[in-house]
C-alpha atoms as a PDB file:
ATOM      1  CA  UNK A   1      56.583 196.228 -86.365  1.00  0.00           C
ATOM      2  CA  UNK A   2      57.960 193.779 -84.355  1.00  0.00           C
ATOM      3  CA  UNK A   3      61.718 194.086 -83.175  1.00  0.00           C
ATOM      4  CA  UNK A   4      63.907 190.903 -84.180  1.00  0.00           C
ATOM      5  CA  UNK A   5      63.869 189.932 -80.100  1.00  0.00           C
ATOM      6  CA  UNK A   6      59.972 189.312 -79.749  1.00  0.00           C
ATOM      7  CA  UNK A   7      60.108 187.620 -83.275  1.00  0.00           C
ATOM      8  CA  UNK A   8      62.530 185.304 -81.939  1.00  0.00           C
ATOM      9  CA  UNK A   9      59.964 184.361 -79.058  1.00  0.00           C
ATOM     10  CA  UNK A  10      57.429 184.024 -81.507  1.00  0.00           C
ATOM     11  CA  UNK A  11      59.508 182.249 -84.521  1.00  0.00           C
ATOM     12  CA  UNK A  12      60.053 178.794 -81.265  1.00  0.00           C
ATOM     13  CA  UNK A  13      56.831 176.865 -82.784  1.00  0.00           C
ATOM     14  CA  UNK A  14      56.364 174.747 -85.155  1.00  0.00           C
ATOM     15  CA  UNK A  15      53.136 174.848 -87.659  1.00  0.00           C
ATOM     16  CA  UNK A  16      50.919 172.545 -86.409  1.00  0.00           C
ATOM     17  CA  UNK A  17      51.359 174.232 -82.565  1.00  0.00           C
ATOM     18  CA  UNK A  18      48.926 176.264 -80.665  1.00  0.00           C
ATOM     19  CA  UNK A  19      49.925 179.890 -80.129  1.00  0.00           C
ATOM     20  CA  UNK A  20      48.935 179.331 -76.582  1.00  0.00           C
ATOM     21  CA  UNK A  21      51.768 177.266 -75.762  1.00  0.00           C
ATOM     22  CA  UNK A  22      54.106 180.671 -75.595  1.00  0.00           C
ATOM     23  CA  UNK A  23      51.759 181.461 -72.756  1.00  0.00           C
ATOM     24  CA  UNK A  24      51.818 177.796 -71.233  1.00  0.00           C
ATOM     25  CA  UNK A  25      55.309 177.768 -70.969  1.00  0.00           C
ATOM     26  CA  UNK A  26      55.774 180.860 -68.746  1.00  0.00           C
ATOM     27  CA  UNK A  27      53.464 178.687 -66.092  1.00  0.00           C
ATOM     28  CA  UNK A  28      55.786 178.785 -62.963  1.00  0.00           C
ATOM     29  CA  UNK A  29      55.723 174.820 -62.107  1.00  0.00           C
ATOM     30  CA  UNK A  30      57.316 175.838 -58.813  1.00  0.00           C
ATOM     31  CA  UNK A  31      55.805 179.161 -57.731  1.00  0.00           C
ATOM     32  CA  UNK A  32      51.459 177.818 -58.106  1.00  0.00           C
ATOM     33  CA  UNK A  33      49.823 174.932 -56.834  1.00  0.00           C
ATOM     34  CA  UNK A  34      49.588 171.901 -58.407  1.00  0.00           C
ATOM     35  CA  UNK A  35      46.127 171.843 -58.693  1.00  0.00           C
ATOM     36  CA  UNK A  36      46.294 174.834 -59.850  1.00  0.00           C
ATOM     37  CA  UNK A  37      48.632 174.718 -61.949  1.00  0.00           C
ATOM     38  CA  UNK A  38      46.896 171.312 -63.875  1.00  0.00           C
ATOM     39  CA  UNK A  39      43.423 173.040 -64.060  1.00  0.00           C
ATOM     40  CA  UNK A  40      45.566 175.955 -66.387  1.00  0.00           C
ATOM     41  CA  UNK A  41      47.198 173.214 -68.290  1.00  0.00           C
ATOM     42  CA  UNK A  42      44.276 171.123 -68.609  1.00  0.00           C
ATOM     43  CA  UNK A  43      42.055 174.209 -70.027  1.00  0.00           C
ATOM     44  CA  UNK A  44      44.473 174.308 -73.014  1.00  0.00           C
ATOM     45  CA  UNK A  45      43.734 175.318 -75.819  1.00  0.00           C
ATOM     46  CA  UNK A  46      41.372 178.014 -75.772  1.00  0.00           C
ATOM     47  CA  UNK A  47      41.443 179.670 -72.708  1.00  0.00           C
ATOM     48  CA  UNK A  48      44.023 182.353 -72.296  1.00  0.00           C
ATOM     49  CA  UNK A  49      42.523 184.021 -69.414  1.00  0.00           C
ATOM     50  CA  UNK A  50      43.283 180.839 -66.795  1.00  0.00           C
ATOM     51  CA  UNK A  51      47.086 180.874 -68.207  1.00  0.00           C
ATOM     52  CA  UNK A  52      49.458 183.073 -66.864  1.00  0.00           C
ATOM     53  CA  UNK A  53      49.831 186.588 -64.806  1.00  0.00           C
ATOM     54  CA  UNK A  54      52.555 189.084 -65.600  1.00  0.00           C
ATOM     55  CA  UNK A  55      55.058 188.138 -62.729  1.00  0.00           C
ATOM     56  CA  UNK A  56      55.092 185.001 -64.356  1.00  0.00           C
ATOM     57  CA  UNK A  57      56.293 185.935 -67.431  1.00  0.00           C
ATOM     58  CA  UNK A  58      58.605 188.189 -66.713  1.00  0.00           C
ATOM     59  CA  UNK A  59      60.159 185.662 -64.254  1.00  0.00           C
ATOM     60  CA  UNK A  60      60.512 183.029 -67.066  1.00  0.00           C
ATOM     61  CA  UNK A  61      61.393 185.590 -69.825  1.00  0.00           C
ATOM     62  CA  UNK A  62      64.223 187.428 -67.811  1.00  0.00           C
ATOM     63  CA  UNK A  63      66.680 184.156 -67.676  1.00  0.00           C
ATOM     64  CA  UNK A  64      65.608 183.222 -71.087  1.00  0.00           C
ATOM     65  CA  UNK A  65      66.484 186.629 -72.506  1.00  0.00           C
ATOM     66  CA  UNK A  66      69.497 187.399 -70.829  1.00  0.00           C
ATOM     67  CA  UNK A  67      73.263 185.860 -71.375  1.00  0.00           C
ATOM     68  CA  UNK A  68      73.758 185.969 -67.449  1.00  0.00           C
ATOM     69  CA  UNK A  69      72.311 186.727 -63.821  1.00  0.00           C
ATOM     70  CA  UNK A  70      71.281 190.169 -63.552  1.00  0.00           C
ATOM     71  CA  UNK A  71      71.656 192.777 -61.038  1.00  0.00           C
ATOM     72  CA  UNK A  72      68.957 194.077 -59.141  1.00  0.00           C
ATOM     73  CA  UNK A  73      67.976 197.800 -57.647  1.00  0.00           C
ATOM     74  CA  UNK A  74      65.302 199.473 -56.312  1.00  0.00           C
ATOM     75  CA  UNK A  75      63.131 203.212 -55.947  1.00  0.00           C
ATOM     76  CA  UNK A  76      65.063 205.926 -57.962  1.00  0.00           C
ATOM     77  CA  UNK A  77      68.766 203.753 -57.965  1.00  0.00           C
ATOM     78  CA  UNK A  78      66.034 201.244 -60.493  1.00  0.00           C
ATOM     79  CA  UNK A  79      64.709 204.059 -62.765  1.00  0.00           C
ATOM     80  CA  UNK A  80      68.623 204.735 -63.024  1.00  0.00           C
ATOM     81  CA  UNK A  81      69.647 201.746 -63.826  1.00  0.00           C
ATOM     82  CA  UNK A  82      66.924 200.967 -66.016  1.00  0.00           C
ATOM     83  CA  UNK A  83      67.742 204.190 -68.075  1.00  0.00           C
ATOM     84  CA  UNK A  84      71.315 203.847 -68.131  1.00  0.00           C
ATOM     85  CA  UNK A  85      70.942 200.305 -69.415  1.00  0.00           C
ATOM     86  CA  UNK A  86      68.558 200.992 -72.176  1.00  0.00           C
ATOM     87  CA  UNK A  87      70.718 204.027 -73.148  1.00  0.00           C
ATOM     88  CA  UNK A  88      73.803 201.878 -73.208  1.00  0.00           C
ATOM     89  CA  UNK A  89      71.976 199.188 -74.931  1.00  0.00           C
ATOM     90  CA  UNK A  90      72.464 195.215 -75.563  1.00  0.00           C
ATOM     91  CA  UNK A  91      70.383 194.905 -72.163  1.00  0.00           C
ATOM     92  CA  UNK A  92      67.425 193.368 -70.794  1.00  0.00           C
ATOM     93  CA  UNK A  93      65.307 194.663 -68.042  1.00  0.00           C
ATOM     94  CA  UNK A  94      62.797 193.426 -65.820  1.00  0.00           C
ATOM     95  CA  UNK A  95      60.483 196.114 -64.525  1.00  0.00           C
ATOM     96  CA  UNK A  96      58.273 195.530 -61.604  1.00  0.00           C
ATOM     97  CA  UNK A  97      56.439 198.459 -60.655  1.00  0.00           C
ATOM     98  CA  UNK A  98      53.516 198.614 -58.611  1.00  0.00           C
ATOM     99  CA  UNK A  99      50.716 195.580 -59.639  1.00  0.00           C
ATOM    100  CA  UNK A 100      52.735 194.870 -63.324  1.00  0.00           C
ATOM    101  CA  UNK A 101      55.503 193.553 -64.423  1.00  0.00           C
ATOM    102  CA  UNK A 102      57.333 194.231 -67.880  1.00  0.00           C
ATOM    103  CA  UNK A 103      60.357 192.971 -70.058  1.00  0.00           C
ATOM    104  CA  UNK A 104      62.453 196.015 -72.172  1.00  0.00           C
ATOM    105  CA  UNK A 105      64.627 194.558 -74.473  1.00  0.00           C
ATOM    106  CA  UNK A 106      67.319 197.406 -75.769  1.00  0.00           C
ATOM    107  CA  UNK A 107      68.714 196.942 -78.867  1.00  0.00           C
ATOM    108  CA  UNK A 108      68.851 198.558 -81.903  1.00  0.00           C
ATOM    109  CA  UNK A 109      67.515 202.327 -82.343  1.00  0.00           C
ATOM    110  CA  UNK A 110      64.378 201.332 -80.694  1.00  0.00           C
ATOM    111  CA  UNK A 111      63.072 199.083 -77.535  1.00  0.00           C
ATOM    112  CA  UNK A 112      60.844 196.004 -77.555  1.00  0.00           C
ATOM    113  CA  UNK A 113      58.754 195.699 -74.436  1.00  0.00           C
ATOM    114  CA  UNK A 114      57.800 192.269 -74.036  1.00  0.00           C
ATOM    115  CA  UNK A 115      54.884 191.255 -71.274  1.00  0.00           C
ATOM    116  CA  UNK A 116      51.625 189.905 -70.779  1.00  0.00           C
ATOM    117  CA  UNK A 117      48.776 191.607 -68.321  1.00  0.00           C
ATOM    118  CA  UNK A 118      46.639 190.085 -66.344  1.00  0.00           C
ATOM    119  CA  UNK A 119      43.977 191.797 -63.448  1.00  0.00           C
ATOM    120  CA  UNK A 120      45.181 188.846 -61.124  1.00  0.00           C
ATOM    121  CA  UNK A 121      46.769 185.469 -60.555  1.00  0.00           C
ATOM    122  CA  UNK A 122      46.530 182.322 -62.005  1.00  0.00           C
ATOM    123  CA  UNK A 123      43.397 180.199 -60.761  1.00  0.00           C
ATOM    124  CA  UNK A 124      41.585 183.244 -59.499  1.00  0.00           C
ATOM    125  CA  UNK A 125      38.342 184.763 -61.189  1.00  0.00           C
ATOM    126  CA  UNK A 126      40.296 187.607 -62.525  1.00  0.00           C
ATOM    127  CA  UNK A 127      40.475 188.015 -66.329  1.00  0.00           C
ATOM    128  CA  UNK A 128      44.407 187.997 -68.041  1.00  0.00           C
ATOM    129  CA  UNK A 129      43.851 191.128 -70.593  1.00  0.00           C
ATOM    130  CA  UNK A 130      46.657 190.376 -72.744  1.00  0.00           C
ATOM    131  CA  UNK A 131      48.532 186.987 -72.611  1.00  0.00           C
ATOM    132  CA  UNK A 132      52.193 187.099 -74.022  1.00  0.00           C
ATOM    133  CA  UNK A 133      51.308 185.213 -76.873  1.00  0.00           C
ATOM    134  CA  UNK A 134      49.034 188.126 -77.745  1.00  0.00           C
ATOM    135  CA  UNK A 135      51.282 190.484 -76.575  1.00  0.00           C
ATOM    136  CA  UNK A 136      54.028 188.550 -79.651  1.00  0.00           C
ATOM    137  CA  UNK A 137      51.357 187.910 -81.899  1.00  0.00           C
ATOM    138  CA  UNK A 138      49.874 191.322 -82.558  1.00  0.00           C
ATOM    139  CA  UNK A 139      51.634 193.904 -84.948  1.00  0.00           C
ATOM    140  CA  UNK A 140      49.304 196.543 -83.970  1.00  0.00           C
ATOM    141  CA  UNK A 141      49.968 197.083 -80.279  1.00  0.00           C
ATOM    142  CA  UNK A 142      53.721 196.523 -80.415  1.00  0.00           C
ATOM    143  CA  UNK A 143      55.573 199.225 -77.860  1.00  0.00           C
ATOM    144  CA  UNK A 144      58.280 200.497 -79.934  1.00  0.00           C
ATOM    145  CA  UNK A 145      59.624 203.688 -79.164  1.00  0.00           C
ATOM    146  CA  UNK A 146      63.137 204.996 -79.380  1.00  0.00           C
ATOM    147  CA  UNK A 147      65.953 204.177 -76.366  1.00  0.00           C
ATOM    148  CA  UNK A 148      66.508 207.559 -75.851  1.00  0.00           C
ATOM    149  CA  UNK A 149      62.443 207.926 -75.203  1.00  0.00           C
ATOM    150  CA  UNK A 150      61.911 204.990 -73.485  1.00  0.00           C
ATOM    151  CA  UNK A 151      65.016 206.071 -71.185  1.00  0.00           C
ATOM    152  CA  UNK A 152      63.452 209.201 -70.493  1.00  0.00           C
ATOM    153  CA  UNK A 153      60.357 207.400 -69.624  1.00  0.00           C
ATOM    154  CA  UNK A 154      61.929 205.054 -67.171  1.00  0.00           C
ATOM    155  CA  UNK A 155      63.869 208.264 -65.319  1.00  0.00           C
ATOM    156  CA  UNK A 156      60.405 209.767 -64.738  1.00  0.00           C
ATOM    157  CA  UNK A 157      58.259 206.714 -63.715  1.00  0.00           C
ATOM    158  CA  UNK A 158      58.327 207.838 -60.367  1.00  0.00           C
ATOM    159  CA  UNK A 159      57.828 211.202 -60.851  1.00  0.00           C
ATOM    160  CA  UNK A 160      55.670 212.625 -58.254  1.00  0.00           C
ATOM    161  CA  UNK A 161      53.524 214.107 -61.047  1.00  0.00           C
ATOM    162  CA  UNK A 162      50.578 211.813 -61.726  1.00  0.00           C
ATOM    163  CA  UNK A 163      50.589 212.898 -65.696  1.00  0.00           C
ATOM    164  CA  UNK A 164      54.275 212.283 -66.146  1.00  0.00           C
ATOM    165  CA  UNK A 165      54.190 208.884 -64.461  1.00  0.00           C
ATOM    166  CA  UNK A 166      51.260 208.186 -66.994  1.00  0.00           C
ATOM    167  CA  UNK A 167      53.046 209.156 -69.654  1.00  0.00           C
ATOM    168  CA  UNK A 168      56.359 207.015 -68.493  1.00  0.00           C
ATOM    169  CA  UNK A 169      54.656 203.890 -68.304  1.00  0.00           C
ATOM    170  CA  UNK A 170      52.623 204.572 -71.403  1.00  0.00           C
ATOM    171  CA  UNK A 171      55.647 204.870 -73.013  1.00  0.00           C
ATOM    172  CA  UNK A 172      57.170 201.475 -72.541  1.00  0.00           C
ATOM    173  CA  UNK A 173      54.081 199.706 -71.550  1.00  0.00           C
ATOM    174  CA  UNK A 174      50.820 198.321 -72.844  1.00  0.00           C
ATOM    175  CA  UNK A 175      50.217 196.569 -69.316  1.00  0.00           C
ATOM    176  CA  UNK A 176      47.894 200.042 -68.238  1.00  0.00           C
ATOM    177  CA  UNK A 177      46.199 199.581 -71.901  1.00  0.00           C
ATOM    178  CA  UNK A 178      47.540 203.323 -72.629  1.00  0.00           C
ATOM    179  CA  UNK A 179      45.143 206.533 -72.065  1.00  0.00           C
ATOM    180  CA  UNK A 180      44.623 209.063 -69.526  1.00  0.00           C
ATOM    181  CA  UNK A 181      45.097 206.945 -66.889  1.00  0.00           C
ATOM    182  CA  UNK A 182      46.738 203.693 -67.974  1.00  0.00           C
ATOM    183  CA  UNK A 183      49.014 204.348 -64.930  1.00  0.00           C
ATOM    184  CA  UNK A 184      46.201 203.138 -62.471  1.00  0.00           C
ATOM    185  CA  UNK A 185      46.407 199.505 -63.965  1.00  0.00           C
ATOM    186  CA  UNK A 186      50.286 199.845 -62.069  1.00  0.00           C
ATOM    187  CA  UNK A 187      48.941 201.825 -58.846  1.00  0.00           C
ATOM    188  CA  UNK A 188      45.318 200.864 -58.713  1.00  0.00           C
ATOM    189  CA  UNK A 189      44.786 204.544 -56.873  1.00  0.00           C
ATOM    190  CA  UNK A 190      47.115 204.721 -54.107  1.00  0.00           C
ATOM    191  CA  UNK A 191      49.971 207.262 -55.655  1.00  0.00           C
ATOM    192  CA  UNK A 192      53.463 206.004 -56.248  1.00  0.00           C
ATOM    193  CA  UNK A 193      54.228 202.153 -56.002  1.00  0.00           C
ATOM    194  CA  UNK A 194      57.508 200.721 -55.229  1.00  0.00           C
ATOM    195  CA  UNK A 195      60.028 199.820 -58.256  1.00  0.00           C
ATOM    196  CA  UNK A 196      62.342 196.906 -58.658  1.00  0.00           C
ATOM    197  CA  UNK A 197      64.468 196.733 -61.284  1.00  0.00           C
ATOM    198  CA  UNK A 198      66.505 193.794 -63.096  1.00  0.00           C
ATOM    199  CA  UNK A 199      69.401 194.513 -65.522  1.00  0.00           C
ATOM    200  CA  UNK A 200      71.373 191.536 -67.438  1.00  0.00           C
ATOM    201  CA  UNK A 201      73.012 191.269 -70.592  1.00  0.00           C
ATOM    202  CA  UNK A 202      70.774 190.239 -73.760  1.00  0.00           C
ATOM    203  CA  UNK A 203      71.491 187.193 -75.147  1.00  0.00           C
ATOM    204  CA  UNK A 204      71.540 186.308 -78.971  1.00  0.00           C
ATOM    205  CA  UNK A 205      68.129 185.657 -80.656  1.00  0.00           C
ATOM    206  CA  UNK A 206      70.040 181.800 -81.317  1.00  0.00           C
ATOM    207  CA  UNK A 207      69.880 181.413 -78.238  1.00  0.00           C
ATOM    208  CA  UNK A 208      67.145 182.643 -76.919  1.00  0.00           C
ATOM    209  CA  UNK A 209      65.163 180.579 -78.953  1.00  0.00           C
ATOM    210  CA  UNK A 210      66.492 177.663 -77.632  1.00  0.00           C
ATOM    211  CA  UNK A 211      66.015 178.010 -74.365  1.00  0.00           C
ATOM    212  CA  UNK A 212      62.280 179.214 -75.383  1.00  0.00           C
ATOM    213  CA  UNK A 213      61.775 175.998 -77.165  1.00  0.00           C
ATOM    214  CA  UNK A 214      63.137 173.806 -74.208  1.00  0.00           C
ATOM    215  CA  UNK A 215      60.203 175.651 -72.505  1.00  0.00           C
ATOM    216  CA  UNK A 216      57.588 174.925 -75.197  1.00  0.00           C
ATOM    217  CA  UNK A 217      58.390 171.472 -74.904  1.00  0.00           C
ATOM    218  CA  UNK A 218      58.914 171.236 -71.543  1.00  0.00           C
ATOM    219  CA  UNK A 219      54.745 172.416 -71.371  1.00  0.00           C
ATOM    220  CA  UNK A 220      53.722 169.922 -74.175  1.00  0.00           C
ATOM    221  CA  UNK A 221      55.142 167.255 -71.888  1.00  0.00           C
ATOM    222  CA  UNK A 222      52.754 168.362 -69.355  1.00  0.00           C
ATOM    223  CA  UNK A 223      49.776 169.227 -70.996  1.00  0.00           C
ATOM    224  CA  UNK A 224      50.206 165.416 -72.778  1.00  0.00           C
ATOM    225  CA  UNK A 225      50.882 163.938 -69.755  1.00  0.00           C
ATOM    226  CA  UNK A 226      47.327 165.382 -68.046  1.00  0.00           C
ATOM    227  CA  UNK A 227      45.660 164.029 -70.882  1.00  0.00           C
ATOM    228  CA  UNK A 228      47.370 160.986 -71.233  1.00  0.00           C
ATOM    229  CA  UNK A 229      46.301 160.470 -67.374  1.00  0.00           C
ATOM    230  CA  UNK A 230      42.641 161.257 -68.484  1.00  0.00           C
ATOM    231  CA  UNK A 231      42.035 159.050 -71.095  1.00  0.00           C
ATOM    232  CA  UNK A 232      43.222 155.783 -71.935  1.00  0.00           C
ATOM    233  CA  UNK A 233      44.061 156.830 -75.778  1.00  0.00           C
ATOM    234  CA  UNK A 234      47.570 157.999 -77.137  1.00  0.00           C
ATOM    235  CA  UNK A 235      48.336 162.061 -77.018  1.00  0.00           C
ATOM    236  CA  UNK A 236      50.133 163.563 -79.967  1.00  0.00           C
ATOM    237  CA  UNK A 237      53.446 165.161 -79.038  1.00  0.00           C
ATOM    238  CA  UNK A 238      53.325 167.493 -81.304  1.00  0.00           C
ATOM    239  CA  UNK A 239      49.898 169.244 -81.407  1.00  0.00           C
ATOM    240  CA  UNK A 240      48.434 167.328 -78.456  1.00  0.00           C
ATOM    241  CA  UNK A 241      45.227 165.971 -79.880  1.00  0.00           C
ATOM    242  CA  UNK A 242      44.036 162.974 -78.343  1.00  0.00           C
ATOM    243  CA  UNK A 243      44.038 159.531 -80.491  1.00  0.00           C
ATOM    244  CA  UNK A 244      40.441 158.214 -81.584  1.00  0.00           C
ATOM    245  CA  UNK A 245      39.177 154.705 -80.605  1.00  0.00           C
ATOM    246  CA  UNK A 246      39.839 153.248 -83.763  1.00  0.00           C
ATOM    247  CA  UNK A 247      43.209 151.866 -84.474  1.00  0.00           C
ATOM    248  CA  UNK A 248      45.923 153.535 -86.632  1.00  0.00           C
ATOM    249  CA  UNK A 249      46.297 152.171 -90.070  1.00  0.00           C
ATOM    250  CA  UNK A 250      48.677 152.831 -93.028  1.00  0.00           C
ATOM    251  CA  UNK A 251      45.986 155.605 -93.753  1.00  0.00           C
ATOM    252  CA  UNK A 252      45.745 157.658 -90.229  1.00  0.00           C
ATOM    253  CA  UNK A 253      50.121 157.394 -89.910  1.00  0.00           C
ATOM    254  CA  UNK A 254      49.652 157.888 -86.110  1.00  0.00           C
ATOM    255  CA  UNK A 255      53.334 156.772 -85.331  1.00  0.00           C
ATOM    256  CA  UNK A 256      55.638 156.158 -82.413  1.00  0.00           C
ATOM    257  CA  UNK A 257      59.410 156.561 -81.780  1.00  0.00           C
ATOM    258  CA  UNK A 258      61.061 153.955 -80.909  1.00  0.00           C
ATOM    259  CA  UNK A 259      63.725 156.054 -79.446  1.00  0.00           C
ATOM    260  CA  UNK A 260      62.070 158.657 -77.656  1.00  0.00           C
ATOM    261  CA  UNK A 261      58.680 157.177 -77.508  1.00  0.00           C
ATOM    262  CA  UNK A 262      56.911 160.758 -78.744  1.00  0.00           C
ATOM    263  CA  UNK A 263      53.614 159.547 -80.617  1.00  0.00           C
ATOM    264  CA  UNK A 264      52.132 161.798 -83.796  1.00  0.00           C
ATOM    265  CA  UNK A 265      49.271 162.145 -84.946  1.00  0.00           C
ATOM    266  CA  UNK A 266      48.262 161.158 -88.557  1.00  0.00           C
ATOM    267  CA  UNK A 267      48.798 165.045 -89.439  1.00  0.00           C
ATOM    268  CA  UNK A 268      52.097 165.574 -87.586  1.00  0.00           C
ATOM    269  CA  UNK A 269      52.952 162.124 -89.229  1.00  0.00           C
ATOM    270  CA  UNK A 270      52.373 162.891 -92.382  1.00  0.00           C
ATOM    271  CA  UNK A 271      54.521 166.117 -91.940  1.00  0.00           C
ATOM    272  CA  UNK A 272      58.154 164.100 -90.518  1.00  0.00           C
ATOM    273  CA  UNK A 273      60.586 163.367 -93.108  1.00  0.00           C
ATOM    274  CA  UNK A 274      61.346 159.957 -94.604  1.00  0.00           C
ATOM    275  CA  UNK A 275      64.355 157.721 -93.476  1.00  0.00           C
ATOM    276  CA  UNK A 276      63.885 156.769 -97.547  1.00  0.00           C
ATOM    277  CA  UNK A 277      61.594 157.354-100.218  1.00  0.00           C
ATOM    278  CA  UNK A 278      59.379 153.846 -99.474  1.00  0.00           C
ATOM    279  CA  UNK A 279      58.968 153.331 -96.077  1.00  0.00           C
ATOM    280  CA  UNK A 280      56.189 153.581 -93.568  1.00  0.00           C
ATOM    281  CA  UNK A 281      59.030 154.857 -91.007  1.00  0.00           C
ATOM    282  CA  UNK A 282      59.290 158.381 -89.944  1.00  0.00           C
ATOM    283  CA  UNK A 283      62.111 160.413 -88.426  1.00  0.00           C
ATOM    284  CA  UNK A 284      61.140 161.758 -84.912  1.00  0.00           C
ATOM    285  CA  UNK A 285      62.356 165.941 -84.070  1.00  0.00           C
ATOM    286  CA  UNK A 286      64.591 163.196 -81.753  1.00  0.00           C
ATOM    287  CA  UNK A 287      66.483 161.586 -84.674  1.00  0.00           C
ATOM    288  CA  UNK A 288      65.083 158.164 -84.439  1.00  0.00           C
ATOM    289  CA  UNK A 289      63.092 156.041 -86.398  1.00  0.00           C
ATOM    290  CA  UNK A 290      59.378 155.946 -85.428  1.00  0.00           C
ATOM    291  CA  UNK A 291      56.928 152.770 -86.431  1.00  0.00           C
ATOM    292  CA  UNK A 292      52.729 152.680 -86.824  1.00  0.00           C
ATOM    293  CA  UNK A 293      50.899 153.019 -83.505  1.00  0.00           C
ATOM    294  CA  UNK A 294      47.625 150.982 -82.653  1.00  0.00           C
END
């Protein structure tokens, strides 16, 4: 089952969104080229494997999870750290070990490991195995075992024993997909990588999720924004389809706000509240007061 952490991730959208947005909205704006970084927004929906490798989301997640910077070791002083925080608990950890990167959340009796996995970057012809909003959206593949387990784990990830290793990162890990050697996916097959390690304080689920959602509609800006550019039609804010060429009527509901200037669809429309019971006004997420759209 899903720990109350990774529901929190997954609990940001709003019915009528794509899924795919939780994987949009760990797209590094900063860290991949423009280009690039349009022809991954632009493929949305549909298209998880152009979204987002697993450096990328655990560079987004880390500040989003945790209450405050965190502190940062490396080789055995990480596996220490990372074992003494999840045994102390009320922590987040970044792992990056070898070619993955992972996200253990500690708290409660058990962790949640929260990542995506991808074979290689962004805008590359690799194939992204398991996008985070897979990775949040799955019961059956949820990492969950105990803190004392998953402590043990992180003491012995670089073991110099190849089976133990495999075990480790089994343990609080999909990214090597499990199995005899699931370690490989971390080493490719070149022995024992180097380890980095990230401990902060975990933040509430409150607000976590709002600093999520800033993200989800920080990438629905975007994503409108590219297709606003490609077509001369009106975007919907909130599930991004793209207007028709007929005009809105009382019927479709597309509406604007007049405050914040988000348009919706006649769908999303049809879903905002009332200002009062007869009215053709809506109330935008903003607060204001939107009007019918051409």
């Amino acid at each position: 089952m899903p720990g109350r952490y990774t529901t929190a991730v997954r609990g940001v959208l709003r019915p009528r969104e794509e899924i795919e947005l939780l994987s949009l909205c760990t797209v590094d704006p900063d860290g991949m080229d423009a280009d690039i970084r349009n022809d991954v927004l632009s493929s949305y929906p549909g298209h998880p494997d152009a979204y987002t490798a697993c450096h990328n989301i655990g560079a987004i997640l880390f500040p989003i999870l945790s209450s405050s910077g965190g502190v940062t070791s490396e080789g055995a002083l990480g596996a220490a750290a990372a074992a003494a925080a999840i045994r102390l608990g009320n922590r987040v950890i970044r792992v990056d070990y070898g070619f993955h990167t992972f996200t253990i959340v500690a708290d409660g009796d058990s962790i949640e490991a929260i990542e995506g996995w991808a074979g290689s970057a962004p805008g590359s012809d690799g194939v992204i195995v398991f996008p985070l909003h897979e990775c949040v959206d799955s019961d059956g593949d949820y990492i969950r075992p105990t803190r004392a387990d998953a402590a043990t784990a992180m003491e012995r990830i670089l073991d110099a024993n190849y089976a133990t290793r495999n075990t480790s990162v089994n343990t609080v890990s999909r990214g090597g997909r499990g199995g005899e050697d699931g370690i490989q996916a971390f080493e490719g097959e070149s022995g024992v990588k180097h380890l980095r390690v990230t401990v902060g304080p975990l933040d509430t689920t409150v607000n976590i999720g709002q600093k999520m959602r800033a993200r989800v509609d920080i990438t629905k800006d975007w994503v409108r924004g590219i297709r606003a550019a490609a077509t001369p039609r009106i975007v919907c804010w909130e599930c991004l389809k793209i207007h028709g060429t007929a005009d809105s009527s009382f019927i479709g509901r597309w509406h604007r706000c007049r405050a914040c200037a988000r348009t919706y669809c006649n769908q999303c429309g049809c879903g905002l509240e009332r200002p009062v019971t007869v009215t053709r006004e809506r109330t935008c997420a903003c607060g204001g007061r939107t009007q019918l759209v051409n």
